[in-house]
Structure formats: C-alpha cells, structure tokens
PDB file of N, CA and C in Angstrom:
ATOM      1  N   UNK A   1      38.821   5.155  -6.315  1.00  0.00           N
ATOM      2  CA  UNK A   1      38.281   6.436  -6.728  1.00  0.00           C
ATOM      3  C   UNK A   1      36.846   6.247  -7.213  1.00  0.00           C
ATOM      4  N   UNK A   2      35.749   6.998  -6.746  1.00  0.00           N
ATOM      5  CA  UNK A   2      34.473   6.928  -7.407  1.00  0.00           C
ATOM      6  C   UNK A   2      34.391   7.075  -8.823  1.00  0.00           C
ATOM      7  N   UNK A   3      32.709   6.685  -9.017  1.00  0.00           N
ATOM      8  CA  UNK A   3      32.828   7.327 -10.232  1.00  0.00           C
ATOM      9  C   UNK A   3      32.955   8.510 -11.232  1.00  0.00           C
ATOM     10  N   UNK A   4      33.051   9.088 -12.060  1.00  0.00           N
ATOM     11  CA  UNK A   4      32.576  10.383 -12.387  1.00  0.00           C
ATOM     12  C   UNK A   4      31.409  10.604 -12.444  1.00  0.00           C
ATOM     13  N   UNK A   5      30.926  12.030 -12.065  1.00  0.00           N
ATOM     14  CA  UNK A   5      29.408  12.195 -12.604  1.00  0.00           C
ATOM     15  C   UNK A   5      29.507  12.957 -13.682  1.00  0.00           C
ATOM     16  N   UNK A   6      28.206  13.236 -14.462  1.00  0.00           N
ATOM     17  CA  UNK A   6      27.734  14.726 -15.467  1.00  0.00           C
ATOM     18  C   UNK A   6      26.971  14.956 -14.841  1.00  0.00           C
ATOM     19  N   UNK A   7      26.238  16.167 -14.804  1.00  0.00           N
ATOM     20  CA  UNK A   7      25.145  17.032 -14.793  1.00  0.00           C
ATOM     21  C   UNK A   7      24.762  17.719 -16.093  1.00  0.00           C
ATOM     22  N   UNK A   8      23.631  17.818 -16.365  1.00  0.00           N
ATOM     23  CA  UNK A   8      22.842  18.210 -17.612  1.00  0.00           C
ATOM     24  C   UNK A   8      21.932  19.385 -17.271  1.00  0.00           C
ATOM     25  N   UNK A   9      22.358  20.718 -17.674  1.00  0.00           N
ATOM     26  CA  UNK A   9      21.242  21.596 -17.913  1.00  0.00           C
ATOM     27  C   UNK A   9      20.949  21.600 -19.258  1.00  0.00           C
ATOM     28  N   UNK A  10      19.336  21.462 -18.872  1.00  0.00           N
ATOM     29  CA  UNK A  10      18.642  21.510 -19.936  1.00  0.00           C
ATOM     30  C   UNK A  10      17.344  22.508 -19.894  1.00  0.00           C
ATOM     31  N   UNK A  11      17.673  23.597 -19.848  1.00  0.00           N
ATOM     32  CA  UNK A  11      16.608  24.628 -20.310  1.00  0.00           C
ATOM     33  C   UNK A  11      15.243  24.728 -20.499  1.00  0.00           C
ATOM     34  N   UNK A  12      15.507  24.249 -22.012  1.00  0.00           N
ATOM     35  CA  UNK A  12      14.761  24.460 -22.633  1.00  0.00           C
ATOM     36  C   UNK A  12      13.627  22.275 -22.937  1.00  0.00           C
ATOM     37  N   UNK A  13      14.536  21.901 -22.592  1.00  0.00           N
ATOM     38  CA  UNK A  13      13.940  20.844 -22.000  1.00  0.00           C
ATOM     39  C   UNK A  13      13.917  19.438 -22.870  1.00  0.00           C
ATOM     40  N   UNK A  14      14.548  19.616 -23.950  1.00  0.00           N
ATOM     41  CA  UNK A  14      14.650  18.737 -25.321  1.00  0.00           C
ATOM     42  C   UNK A  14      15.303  17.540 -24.588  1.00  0.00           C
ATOM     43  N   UNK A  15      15.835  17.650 -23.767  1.00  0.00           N
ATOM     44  CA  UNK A  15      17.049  15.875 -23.576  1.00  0.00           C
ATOM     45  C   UNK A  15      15.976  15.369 -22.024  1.00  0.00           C
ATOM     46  N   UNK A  16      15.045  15.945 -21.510  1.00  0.00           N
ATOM     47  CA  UNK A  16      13.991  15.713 -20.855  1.00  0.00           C
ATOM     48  C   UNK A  16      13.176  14.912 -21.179  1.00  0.00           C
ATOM     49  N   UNK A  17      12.606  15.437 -22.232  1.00  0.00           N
ATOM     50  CA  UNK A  17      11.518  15.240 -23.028  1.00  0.00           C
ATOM     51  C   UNK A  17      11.824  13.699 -23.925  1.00  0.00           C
ATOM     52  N   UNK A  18      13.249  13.874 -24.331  1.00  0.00           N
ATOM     53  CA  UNK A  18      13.601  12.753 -24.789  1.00  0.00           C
ATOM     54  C   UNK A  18      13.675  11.175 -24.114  1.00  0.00           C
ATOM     55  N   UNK A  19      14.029  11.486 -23.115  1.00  0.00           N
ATOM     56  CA  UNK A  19      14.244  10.408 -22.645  1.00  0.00           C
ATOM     57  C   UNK A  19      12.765  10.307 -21.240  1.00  0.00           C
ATOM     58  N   UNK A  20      12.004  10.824 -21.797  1.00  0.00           N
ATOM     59  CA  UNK A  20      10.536  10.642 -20.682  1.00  0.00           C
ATOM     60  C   UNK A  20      10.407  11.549 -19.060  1.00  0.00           C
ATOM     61  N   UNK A  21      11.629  12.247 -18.936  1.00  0.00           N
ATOM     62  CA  UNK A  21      11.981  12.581 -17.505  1.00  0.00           C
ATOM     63  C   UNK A  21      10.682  13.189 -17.412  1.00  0.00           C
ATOM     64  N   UNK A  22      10.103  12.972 -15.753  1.00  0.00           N
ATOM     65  CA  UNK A  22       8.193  13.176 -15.404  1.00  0.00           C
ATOM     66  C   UNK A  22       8.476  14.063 -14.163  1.00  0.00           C
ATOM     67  N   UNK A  23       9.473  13.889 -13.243  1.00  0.00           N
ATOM     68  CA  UNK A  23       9.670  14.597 -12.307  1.00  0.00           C
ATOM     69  C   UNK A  23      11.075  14.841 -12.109  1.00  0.00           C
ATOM     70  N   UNK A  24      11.974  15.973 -11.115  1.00  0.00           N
ATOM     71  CA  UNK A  24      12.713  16.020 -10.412  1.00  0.00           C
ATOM     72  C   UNK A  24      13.010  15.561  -8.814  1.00  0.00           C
ATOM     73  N   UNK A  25      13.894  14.540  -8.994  1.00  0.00           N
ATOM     74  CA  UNK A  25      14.696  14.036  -9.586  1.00  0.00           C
ATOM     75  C   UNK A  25      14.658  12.986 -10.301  1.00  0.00           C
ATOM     76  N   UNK A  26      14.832  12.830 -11.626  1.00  0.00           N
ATOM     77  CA  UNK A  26      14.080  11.614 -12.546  1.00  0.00           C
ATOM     78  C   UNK A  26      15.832  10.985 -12.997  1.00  0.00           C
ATOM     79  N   UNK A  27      16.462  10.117 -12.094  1.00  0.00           N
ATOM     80  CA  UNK A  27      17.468   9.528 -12.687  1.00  0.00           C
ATOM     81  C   UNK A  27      17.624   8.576 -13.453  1.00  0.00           C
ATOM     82  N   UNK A  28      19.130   8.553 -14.412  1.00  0.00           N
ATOM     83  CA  UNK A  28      19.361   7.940 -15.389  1.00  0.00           C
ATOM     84  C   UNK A  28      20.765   7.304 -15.048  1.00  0.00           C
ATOM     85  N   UNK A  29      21.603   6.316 -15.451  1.00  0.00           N
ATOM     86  CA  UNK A  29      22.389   5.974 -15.897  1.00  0.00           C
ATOM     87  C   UNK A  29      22.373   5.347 -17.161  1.00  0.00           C
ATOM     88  N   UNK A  30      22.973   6.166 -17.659  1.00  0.00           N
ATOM     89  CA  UNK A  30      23.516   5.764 -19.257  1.00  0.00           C
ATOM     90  C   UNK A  30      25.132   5.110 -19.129  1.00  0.00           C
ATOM     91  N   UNK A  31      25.317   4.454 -19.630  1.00  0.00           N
ATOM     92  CA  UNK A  31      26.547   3.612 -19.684  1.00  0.00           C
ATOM     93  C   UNK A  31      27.878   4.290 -20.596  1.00  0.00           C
ATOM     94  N   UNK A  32      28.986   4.023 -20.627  1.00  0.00           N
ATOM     95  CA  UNK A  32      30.271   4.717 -21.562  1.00  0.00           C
ATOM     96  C   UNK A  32      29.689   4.513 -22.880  1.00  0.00           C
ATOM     97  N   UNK A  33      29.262   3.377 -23.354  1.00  0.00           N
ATOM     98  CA  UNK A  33      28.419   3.278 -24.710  1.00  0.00           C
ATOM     99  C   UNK A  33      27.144   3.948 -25.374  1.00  0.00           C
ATOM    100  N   UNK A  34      26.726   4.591 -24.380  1.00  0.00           N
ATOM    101  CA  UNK A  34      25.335   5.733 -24.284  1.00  0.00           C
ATOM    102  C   UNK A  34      24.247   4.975 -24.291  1.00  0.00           C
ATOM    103  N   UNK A  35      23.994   3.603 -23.538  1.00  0.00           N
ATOM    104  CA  UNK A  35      22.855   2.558 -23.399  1.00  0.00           C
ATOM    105  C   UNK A  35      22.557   3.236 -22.258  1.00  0.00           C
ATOM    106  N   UNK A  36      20.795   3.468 -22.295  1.00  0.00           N
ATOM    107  CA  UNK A  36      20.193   3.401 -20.767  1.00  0.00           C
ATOM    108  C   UNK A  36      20.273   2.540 -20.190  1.00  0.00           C
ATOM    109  N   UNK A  37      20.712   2.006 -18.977  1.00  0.00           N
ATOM    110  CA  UNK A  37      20.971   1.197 -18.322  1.00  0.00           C
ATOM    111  C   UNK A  37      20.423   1.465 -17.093  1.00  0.00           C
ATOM    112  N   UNK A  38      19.481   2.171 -16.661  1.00  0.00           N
ATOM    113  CA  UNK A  38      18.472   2.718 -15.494  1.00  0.00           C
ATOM    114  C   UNK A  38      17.809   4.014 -15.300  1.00  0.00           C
ATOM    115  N   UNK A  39      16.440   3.706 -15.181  1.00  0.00           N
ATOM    116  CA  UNK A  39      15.447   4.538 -15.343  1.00  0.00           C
ATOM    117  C   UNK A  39      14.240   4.357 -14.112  1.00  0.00           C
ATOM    118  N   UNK A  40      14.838   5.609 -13.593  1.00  0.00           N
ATOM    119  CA  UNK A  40      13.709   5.621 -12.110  1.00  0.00           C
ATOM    120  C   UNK A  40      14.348   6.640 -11.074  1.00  0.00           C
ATOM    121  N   UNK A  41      13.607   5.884  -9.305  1.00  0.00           N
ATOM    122  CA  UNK A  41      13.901   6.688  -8.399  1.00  0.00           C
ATOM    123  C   UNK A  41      15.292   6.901  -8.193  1.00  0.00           C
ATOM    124  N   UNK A  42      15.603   7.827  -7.497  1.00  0.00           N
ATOM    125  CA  UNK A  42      16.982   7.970  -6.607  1.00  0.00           C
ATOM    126  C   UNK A  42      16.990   6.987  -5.586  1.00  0.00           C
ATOM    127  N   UNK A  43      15.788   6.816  -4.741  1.00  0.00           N
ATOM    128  CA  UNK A  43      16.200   5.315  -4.229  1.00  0.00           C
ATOM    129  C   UNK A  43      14.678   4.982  -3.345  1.00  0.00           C
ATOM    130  N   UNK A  44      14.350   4.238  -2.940  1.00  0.00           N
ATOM    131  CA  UNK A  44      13.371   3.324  -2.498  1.00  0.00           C
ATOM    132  C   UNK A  44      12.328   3.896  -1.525  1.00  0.00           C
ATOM    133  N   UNK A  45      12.658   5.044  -0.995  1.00  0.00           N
ATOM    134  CA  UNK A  45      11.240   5.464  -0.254  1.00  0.00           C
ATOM    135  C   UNK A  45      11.554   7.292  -0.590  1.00  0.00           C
ATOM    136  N   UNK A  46      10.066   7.416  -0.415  1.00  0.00           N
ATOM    137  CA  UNK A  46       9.733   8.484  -1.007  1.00  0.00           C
ATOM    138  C   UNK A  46       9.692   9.356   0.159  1.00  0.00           C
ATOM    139  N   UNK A  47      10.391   9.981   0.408  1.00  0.00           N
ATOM    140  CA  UNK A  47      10.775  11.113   1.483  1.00  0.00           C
ATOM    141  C   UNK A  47      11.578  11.963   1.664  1.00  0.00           C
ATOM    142  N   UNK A  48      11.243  13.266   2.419  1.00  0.00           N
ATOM    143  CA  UNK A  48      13.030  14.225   2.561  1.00  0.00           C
ATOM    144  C   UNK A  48      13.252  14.014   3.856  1.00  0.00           C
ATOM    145  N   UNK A  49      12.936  13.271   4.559  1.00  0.00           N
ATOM    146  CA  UNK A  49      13.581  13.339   6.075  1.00  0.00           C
ATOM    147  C   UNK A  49      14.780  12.495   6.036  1.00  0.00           C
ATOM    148  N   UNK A  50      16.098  13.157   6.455  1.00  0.00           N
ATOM    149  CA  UNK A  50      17.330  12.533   5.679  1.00  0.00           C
ATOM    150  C   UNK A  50      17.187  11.277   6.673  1.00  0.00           C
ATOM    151  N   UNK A  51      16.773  10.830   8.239  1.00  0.00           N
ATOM    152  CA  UNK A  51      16.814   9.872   8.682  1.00  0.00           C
ATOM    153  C   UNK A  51      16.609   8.693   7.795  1.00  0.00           C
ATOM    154  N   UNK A  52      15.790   8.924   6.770  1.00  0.00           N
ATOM    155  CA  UNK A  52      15.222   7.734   6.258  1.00  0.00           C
ATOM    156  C   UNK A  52      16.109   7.586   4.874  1.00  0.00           C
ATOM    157  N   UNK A  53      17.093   7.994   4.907  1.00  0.00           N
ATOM    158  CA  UNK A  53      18.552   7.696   3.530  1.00  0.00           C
ATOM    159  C   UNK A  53      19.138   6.277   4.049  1.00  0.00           C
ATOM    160  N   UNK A  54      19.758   6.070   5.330  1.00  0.00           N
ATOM    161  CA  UNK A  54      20.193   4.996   5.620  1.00  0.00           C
ATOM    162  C   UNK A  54      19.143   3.350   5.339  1.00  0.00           C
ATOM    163  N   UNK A  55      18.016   3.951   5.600  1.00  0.00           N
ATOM    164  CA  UNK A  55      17.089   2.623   5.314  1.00  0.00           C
ATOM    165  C   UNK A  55      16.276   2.384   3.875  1.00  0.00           C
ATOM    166  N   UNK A  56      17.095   3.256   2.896  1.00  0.00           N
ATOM    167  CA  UNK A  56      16.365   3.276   1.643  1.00  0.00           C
ATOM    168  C   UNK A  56      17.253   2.371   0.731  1.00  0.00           C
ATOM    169  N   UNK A  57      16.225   1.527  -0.200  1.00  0.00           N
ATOM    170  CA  UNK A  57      17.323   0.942  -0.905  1.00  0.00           C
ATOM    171  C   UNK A  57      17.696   2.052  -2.317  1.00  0.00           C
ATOM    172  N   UNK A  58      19.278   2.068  -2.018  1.00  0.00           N
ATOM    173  CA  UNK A  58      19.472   3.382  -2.935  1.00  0.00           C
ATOM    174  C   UNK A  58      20.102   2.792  -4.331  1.00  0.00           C
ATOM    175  N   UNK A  59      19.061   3.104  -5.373  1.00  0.00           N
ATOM    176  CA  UNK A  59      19.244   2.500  -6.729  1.00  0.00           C
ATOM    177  C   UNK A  59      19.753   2.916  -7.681  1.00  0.00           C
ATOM    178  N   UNK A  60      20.592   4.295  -7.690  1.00  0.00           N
ATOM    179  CA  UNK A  60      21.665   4.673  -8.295  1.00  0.00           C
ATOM    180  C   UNK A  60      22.948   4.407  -7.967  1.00  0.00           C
ATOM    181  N   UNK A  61      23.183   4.658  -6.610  1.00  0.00           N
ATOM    182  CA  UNK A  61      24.540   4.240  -6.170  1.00  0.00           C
ATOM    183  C   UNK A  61      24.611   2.611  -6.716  1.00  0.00           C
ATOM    184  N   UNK A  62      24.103   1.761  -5.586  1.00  0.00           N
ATOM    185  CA  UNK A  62      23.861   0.209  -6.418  1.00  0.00           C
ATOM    186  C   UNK A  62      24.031  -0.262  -7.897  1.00  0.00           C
ATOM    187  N   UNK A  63      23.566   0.674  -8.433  1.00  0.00           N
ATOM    188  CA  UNK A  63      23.274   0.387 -10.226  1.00  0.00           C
ATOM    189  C   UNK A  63      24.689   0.851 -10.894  1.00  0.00           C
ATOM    190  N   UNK A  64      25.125   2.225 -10.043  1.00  0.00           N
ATOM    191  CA  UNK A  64      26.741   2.203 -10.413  1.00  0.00           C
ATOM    192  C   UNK A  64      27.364   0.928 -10.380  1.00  0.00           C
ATOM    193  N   UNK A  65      27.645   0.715  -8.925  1.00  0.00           N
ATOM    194  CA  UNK A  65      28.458  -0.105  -8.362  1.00  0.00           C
ATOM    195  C   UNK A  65      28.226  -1.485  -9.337  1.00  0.00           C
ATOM    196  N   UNK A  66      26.749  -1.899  -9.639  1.00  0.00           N
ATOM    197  CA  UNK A  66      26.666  -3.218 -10.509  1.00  0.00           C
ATOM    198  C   UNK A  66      27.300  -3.193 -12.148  1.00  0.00           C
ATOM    199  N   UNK A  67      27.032  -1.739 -12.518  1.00  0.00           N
ATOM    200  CA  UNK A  67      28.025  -1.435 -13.963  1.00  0.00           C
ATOM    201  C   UNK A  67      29.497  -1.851 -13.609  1.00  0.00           C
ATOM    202  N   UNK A  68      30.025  -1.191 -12.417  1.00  0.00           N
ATOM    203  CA  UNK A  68      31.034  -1.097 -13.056  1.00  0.00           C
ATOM    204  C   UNK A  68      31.374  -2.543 -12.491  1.00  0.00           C
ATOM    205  N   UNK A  69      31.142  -3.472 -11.574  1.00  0.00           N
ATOM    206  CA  UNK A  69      31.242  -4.875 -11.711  1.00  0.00           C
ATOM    207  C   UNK A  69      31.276  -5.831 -13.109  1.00  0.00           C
ATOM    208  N   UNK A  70      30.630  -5.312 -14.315  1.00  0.00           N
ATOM    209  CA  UNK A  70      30.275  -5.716 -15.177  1.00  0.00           C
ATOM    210  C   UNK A  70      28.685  -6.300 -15.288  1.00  0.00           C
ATOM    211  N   UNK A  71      28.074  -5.895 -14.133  1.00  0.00           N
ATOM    212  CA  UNK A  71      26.621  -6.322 -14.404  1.00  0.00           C
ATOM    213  C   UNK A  71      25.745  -5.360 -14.652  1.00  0.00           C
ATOM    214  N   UNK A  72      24.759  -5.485 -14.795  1.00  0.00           N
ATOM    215  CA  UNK A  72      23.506  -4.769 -15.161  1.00  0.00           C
ATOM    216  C   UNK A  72      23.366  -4.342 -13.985  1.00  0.00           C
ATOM    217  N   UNK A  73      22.025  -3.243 -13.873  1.00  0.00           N
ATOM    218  CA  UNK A  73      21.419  -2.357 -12.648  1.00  0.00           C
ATOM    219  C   UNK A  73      19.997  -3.420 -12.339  1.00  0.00           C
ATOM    220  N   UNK A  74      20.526  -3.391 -10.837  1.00  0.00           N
ATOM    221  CA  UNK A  74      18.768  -4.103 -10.558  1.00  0.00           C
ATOM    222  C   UNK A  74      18.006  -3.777  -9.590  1.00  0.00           C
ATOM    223  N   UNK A  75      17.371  -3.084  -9.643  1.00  0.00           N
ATOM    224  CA  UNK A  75      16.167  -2.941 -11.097  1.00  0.00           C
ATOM    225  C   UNK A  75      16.602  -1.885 -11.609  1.00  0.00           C
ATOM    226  N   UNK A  76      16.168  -2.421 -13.068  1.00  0.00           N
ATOM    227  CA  UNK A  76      16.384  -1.813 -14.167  1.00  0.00           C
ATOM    228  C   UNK A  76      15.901  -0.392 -14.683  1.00  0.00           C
ATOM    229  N   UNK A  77      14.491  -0.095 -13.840  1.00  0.00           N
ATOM    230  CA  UNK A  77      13.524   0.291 -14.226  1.00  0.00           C
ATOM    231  C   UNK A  77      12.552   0.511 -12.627  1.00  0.00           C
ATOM    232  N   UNK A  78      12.224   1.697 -12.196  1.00  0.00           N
ATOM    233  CA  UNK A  78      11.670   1.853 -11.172  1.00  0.00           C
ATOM    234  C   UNK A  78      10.689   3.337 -11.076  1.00  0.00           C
ATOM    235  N   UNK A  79       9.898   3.172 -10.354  1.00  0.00           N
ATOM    236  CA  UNK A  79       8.803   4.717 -10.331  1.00  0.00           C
ATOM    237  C   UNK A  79       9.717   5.826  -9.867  1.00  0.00           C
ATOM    238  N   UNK A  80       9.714   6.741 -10.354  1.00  0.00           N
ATOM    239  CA  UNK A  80      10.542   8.502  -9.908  1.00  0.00           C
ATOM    240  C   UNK A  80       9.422   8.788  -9.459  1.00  0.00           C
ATOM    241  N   UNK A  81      10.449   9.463  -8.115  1.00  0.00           N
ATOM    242  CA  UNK A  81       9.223  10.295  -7.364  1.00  0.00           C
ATOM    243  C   UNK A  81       9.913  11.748  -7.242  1.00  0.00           C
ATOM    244  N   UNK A  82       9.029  12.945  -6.838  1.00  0.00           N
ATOM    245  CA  UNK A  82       9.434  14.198  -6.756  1.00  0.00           C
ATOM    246  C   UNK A  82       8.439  15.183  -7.076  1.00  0.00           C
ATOM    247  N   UNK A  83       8.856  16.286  -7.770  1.00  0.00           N
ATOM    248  CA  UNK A  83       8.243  17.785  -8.219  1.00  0.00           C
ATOM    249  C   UNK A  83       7.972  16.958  -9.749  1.00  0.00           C
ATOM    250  N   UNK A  84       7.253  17.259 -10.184  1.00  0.00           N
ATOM    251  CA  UNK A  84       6.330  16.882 -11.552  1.00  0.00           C
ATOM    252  C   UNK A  84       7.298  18.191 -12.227  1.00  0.00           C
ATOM    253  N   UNK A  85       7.415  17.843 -13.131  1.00  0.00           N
ATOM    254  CA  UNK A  85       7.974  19.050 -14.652  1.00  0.00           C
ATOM    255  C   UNK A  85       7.282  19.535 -15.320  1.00  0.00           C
ATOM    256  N   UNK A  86       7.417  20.805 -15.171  1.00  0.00           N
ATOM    257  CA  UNK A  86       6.523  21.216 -15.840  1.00  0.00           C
ATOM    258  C   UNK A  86       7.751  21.877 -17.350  1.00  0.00           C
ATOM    259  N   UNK A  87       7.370  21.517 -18.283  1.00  0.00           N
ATOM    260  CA  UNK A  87       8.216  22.231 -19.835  1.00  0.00           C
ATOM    261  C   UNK A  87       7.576  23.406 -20.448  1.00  0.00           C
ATOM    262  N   UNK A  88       8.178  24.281 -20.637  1.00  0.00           N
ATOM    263  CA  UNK A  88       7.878  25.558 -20.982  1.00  0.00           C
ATOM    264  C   UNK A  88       6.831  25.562 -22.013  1.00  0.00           C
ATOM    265  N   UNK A  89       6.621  24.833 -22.924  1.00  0.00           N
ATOM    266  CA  UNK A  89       5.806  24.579 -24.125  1.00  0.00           C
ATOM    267  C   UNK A  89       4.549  23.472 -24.241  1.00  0.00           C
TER     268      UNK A  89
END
C-alpha cells in the first residue's frame, strides 16, 4: 500500500511563509516526527511536457521510498521550480 499523503490549504499563507515555500510547487516531506526531511523540486527537470516525467529524476517519490526504508532523502535539499508566490501581504 502507498504512502499517505496531506494536502495543506493555506490561504492566508502563514505555514508558507514558515517554512520558506518561493514557488508552486515548492515540496516538502516532513517525517511522522514533524522533521523536514526534504526541501525542493518535485523532480529534476524543469518542464510541463509530460514526455519528460519518465526521464526526470523524481525526488519526492524517491525521498518517500528512502524514509520509509529507514534512510534519509537524497538530496536533501534541491532548487523548486514553478509559479513564484505571490502572499497577500
């Protein structure tokens, strides 16, 4: 069975702001313990042409899969790409 996901609306933009999010889609995995445990792209090339999903290295799925192995995400830490955020304030 996969993992579970959440989704977070955030409005008004406070849990954004908190944790640095710069664009959509700006992913996170946080761990059962609430440790960031990855901060960056959705995955390795910057594009919407879905052809190019199969040849991307995809760093959320991966970073799951290495949690729940018991390892860390690698990399840890990578550039988000997307729509820039703009926060109401």
């Amino acid at each position: 069975m996969p993992p579970s996901s959440t989704y977070l609306l955030d409005p008004d933009g406070t849990v954004g702001r908190a944790y640095g999010a710069l664009v959509t889609p700006h992913m996170y995995i946080i761990d059962g313990e609430g440790i960031l445990r990855y901060n960056g792209a959705i995955d390795s090339i910057r594009s919407t042409d879905p052809a190019d999903i199969p040849k991307a290295v995809q760093y959320v799925r991966e970073g799951l899969a290495r949690l729940a192995a018991g390892q860390s995400p690698e990399p840890a830490v990578t550039q988000p790409y997307g729509c820039t955020i703009k926060y109401a304030d």
